[in-house]
C-alpha atoms as a PDB file:
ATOM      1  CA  UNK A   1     -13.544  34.584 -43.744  1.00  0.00           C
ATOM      2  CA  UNK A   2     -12.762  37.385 -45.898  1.00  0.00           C
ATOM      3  CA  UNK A   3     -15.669  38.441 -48.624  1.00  0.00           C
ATOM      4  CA  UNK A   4     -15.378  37.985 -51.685  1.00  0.00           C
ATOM      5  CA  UNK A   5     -15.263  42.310 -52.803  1.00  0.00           C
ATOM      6  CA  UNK A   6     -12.549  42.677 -50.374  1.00  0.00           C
ATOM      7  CA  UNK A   7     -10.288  39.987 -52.029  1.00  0.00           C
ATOM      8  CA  UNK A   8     -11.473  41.877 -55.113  1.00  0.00           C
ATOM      9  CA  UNK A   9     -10.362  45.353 -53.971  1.00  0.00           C
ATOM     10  CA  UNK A  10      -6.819  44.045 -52.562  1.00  0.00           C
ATOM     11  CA  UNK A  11      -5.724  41.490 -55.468  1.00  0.00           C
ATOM     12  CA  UNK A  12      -7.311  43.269 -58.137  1.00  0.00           C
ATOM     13  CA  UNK A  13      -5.888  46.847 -57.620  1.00  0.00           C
ATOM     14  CA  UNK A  14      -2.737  47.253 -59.770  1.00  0.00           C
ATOM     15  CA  UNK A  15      -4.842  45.433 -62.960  1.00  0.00           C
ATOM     16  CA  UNK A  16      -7.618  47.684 -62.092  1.00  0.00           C
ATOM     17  CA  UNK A  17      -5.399  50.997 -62.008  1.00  0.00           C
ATOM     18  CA  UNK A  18      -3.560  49.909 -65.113  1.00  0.00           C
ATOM     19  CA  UNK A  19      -7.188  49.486 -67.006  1.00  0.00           C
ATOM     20  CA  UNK A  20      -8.397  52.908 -66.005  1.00  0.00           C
ATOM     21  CA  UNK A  21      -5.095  54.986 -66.213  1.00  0.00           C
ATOM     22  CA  UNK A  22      -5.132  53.402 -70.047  1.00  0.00           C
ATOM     23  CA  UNK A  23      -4.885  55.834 -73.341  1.00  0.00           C
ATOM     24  CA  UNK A  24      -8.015  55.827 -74.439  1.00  0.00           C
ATOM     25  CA  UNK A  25      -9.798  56.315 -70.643  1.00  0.00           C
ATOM     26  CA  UNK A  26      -7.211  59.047 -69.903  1.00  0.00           C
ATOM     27  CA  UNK A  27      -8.051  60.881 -72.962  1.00  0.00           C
ATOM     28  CA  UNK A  28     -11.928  60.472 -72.755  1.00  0.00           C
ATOM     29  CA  UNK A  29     -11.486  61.954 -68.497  1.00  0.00           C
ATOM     30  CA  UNK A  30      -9.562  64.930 -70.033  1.00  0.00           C
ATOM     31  CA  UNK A  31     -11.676  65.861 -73.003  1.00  0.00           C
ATOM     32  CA  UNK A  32      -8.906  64.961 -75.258  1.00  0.00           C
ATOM     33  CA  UNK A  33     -11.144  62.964 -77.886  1.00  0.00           C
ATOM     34  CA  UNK A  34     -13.490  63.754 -80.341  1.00  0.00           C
ATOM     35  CA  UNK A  35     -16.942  62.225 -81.095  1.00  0.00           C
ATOM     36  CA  UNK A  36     -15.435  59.768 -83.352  1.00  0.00           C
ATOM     37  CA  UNK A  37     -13.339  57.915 -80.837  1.00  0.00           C
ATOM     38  CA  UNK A  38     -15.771  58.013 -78.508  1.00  0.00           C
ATOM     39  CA  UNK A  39     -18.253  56.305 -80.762  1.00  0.00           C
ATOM     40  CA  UNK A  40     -15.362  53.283 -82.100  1.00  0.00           C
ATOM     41  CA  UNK A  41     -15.156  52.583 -77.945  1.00  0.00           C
ATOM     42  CA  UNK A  42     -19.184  52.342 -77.979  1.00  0.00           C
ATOM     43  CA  UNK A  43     -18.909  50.244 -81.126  1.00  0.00           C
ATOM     44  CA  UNK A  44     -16.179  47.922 -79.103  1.00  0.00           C
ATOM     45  CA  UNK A  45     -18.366  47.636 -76.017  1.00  0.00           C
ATOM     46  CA  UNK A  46     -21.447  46.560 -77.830  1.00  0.00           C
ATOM     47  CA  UNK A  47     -19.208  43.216 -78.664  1.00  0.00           C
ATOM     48  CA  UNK A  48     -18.811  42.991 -75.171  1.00  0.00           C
ATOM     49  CA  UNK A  49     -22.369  43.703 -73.749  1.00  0.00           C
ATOM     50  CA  UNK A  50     -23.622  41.452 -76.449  1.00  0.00           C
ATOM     51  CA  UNK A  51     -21.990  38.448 -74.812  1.00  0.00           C
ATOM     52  CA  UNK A  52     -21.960  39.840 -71.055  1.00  0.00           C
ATOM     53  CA  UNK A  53     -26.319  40.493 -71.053  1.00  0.00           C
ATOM     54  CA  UNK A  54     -27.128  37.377 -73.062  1.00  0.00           C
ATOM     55  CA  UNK A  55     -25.286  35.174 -70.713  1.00  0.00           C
ATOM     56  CA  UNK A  56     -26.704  37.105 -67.822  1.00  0.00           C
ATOM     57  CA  UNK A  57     -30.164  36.277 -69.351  1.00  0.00           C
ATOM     58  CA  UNK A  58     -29.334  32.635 -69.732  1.00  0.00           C
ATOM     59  CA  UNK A  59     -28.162  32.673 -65.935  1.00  0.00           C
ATOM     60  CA  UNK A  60     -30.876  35.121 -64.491  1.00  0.00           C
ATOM     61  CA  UNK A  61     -32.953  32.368 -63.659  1.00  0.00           C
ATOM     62  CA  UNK A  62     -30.397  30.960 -61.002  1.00  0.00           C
ATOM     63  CA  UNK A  63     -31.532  31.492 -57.606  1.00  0.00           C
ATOM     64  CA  UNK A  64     -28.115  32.869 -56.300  1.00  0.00           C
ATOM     65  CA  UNK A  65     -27.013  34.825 -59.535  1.00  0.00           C
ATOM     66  CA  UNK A  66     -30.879  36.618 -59.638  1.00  0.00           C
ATOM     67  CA  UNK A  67     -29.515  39.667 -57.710  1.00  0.00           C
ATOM     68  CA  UNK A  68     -26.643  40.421 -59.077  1.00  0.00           C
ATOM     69  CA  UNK A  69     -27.715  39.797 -62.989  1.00  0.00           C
ATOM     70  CA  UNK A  70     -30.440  42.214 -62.718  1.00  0.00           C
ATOM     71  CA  UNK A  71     -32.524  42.582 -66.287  1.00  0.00           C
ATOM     72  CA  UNK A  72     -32.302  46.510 -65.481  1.00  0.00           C
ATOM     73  CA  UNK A  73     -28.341  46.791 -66.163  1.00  0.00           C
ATOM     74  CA  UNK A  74     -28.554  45.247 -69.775  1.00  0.00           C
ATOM     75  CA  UNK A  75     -27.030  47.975 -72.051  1.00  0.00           C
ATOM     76  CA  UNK A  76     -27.205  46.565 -75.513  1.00  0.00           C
ATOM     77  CA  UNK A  77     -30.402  48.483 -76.243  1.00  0.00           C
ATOM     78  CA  UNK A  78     -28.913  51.346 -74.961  1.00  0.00           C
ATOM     79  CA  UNK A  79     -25.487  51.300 -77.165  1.00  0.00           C
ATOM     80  CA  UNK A  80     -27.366  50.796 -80.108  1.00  0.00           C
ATOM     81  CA  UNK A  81     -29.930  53.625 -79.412  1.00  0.00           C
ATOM     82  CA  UNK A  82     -25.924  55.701 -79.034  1.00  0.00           C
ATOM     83  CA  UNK A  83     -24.643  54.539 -81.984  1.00  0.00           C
ATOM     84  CA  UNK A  84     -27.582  55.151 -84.079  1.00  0.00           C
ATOM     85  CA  UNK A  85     -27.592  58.890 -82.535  1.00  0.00           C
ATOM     86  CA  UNK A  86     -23.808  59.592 -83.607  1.00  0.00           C
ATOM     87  CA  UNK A  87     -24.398  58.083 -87.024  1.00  0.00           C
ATOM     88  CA  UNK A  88     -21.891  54.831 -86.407  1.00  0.00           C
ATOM     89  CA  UNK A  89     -21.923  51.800 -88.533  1.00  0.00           C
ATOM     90  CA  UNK A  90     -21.404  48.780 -86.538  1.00  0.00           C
ATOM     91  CA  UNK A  91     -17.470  48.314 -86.409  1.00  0.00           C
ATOM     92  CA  UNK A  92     -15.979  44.744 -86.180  1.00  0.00           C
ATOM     93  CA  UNK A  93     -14.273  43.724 -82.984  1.00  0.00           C
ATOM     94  CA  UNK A  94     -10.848  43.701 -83.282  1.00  0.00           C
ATOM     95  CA  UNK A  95      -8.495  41.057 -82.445  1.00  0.00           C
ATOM     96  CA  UNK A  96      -8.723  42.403 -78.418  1.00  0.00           C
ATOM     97  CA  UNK A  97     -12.315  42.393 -78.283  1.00  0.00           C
ATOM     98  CA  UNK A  98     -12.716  38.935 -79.992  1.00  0.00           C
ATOM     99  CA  UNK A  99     -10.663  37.247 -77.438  1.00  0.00           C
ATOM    100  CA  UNK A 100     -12.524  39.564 -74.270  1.00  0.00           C
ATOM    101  CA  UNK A 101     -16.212  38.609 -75.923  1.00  0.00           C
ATOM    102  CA  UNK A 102     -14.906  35.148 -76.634  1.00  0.00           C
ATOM    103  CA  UNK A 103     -13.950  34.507 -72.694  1.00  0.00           C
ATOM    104  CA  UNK A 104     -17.116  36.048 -72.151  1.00  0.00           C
ATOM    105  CA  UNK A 105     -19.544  33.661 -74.606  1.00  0.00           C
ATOM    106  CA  UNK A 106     -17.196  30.710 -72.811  1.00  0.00           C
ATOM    107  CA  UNK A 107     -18.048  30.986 -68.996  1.00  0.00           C
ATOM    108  CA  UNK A 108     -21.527  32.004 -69.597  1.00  0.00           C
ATOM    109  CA  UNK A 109     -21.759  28.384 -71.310  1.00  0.00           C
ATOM    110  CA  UNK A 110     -19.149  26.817 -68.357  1.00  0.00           C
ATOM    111  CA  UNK A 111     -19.111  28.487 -65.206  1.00  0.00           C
ATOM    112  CA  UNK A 112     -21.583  31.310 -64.031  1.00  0.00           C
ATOM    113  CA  UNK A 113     -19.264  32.387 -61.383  1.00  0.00           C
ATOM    114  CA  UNK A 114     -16.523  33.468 -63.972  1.00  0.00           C
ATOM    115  CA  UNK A 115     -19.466  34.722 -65.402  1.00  0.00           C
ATOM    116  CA  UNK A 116     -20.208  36.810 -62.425  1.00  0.00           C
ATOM    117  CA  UNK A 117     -16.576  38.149 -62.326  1.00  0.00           C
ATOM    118  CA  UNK A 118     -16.427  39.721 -65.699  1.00  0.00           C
ATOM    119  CA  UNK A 119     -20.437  41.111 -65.065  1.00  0.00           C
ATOM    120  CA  UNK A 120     -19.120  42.587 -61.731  1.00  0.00           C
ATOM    121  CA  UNK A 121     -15.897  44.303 -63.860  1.00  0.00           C
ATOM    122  CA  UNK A 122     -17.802  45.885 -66.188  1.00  0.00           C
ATOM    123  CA  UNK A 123     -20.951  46.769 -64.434  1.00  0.00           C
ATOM    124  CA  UNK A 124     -19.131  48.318 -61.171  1.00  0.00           C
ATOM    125  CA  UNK A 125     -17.272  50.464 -63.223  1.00  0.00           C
ATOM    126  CA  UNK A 126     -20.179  51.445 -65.333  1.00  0.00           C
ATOM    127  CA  UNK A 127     -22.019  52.619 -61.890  1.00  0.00           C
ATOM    128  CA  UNK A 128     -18.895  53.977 -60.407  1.00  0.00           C
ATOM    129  CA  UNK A 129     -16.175  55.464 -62.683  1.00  0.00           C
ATOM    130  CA  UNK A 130     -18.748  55.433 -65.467  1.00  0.00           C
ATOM    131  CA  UNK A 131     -20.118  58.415 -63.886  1.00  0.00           C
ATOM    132  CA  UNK A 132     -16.992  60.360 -64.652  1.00  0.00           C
ATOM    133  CA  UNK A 133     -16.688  60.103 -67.918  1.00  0.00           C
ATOM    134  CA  UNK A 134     -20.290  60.580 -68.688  1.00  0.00           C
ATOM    135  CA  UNK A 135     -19.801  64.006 -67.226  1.00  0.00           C
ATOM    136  CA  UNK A 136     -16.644  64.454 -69.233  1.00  0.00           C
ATOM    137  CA  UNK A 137     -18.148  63.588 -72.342  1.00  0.00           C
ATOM    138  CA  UNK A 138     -21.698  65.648 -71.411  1.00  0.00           C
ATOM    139  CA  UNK A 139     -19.114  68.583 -71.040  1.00  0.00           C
ATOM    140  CA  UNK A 140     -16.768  68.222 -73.697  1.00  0.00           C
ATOM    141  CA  UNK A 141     -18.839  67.179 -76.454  1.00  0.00           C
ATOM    142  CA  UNK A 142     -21.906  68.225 -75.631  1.00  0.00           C
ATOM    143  CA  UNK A 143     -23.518  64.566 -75.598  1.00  0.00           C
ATOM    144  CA  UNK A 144     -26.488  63.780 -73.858  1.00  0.00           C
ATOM    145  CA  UNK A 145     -28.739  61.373 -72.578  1.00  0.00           C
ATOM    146  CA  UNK A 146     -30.823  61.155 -75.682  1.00  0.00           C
ATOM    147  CA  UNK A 147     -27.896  61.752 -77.999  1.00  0.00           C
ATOM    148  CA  UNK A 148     -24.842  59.406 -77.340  1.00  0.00           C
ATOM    149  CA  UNK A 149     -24.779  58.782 -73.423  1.00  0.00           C
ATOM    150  CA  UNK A 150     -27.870  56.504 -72.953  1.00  0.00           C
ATOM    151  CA  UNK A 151     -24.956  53.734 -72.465  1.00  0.00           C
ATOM    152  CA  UNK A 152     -24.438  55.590 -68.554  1.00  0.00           C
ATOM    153  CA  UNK A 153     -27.935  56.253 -68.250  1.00  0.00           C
ATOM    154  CA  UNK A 154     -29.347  53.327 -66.029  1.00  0.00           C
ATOM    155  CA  UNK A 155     -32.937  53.167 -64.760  1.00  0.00           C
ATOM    156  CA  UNK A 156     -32.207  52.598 -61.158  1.00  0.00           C
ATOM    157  CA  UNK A 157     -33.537  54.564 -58.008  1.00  0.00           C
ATOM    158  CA  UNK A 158     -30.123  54.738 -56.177  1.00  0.00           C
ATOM    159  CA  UNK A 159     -27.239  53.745 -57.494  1.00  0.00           C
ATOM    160  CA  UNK A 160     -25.012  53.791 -54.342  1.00  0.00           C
ATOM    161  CA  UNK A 161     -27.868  51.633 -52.365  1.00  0.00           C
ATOM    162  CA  UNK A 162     -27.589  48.869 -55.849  1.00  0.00           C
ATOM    163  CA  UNK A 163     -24.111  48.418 -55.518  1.00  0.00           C
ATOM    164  CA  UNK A 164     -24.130  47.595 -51.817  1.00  0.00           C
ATOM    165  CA  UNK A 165     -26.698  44.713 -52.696  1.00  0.00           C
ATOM    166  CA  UNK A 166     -24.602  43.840 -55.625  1.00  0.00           C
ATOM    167  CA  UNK A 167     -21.825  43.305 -53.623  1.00  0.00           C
ATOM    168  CA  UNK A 168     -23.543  41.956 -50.576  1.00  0.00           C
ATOM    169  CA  UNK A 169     -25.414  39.595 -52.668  1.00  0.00           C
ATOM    170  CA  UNK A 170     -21.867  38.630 -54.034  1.00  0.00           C
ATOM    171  CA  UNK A 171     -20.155  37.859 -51.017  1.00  0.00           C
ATOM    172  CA  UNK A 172     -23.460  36.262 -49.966  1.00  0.00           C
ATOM    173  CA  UNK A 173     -22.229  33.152 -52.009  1.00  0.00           C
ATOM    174  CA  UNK A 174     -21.441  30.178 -50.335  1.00  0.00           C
ATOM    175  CA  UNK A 175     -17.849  29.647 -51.862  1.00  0.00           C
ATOM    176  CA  UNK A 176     -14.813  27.640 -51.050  1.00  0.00           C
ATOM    177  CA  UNK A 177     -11.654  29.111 -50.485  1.00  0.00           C
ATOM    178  CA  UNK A 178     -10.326  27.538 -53.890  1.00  0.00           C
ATOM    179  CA  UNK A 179     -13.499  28.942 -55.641  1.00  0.00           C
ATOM    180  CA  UNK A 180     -12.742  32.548 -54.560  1.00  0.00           C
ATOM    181  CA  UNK A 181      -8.872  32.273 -55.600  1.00  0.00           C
ATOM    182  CA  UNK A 182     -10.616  31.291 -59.117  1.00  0.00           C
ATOM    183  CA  UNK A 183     -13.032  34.369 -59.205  1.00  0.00           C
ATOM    184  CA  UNK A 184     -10.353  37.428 -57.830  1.00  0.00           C
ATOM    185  CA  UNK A 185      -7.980  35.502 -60.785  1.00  0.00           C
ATOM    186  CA  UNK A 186     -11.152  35.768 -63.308  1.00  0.00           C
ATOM    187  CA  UNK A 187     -11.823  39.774 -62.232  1.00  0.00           C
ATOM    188  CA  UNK A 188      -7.840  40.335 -62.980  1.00  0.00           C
ATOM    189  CA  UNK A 189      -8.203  38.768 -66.180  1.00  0.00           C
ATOM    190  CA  UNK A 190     -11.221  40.873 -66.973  1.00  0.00           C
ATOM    191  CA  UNK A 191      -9.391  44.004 -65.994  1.00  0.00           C
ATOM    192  CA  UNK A 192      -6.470  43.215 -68.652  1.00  0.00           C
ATOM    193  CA  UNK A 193      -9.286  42.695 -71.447  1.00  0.00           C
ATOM    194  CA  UNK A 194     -10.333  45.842 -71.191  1.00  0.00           C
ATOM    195  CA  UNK A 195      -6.787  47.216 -71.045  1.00  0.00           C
ATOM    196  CA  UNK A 196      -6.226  45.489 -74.231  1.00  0.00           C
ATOM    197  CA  UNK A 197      -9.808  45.965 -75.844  1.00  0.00           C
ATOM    198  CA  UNK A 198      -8.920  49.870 -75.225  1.00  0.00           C
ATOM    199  CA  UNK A 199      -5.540  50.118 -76.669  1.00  0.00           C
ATOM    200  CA  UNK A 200      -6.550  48.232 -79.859  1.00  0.00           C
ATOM    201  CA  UNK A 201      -8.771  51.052 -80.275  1.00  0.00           C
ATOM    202  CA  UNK A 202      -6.771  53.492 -82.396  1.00  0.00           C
ATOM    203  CA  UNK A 203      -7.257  57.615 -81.250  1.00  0.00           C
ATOM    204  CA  UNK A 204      -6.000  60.594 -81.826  1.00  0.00           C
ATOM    205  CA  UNK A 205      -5.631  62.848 -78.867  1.00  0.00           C
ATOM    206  CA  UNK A 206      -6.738  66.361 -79.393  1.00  0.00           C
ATOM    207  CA  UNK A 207      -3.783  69.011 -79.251  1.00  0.00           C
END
């Protein structure tokens, strides 16, 4: 039977390339943003994170979820520690983060494993692709860990030997065929939140 990360990686690839070839990602890769727009994404995530680490707290507990929801990925400390260091006032979600938080709040409360697809979304690209743009913006704007990028700073040993158990862990789950359909469908949905979360955030590209 095929696992789970594979289905992932095959369904979820043109949602996936859409969400990271966006605007806003594009422009933040190519040090075409300023410290403002950078900060409005951070104030956008911490919508997110708010509803993606406290039902990750509320499912920790569950034997088969324990691995994956690991206490040590929670970033809501760390986005406010950012947005304190770039002087941000909290900024309200808009109408695209609503809805993304919303779906969020709502499996957390429902169903852990569509809980599990949108923490595996966001945290997999925060290990992975995450990477990137903290060296873009380390580069081009001068941030650093203690001023603006504690948000990609995460206090694990290895990050490539993480992910594998994150992912083994993941297909580890004893899931129906019908359950797994459900899930890869739940990660694409994820992927267009974030597509939309990002171009509701309004930018001005450097020239």
């Amino acid at each position: 039977m095929t696992p789970i990360s594979t289905l992932i990686r095959e369904q979820s690839r043109e949602v996936h390339e859409e969400a990271e070839s966006s605007s806003l990602m594009s422009a933040i890769a190519t040090g075409q943003v300023g410290v403002g727009d950078y900060a409005a994404l951070l104030g956008q995530l911490r919508w997110v994170y708010e509803a993606l680490d406290s039902g990750a707290e509320l499912r920790r507990a569950m034997p088969e979820f324990s691995t994956v929801f690991d206490a040590r990925l929670d970033r809501r400390a760390a986005i406010a520690q950012d947005l304190r260091a770039l002087g941000v006032q909290e900024d309200p979600p808009t109408a695209a983060t609503r809805a993304y938080a919303n779906r969020i709040a709502e499996v957390a409360q429902s169903w852990p494993l569509g809980l599990l697809a949108h923490h595996y979304t966001r945290y997999m690209g925060d290990l992975s692709g995450g990477r990137i743009l903290s060296a873009a913006l380390r580069t081009n704007l001068g941030l650093t860990t203690d001023h603006g990028l504690a948000f990609y700073a995460f206090d694990i040993e290895s990050i490539p030997a993480f992910k594998k158990r994150y992912r083994h862990a993941m297909d580890a789950l004893p899931l129906t065929a019908q359950q797994k359909d459900a899930f890869v469908q739940e990660v694409m949905r994820a992927f267009s939140f974030n597509t939309a979360m990002f171009a509701s955030i309004e930018f001005r590209p450097a020239t």
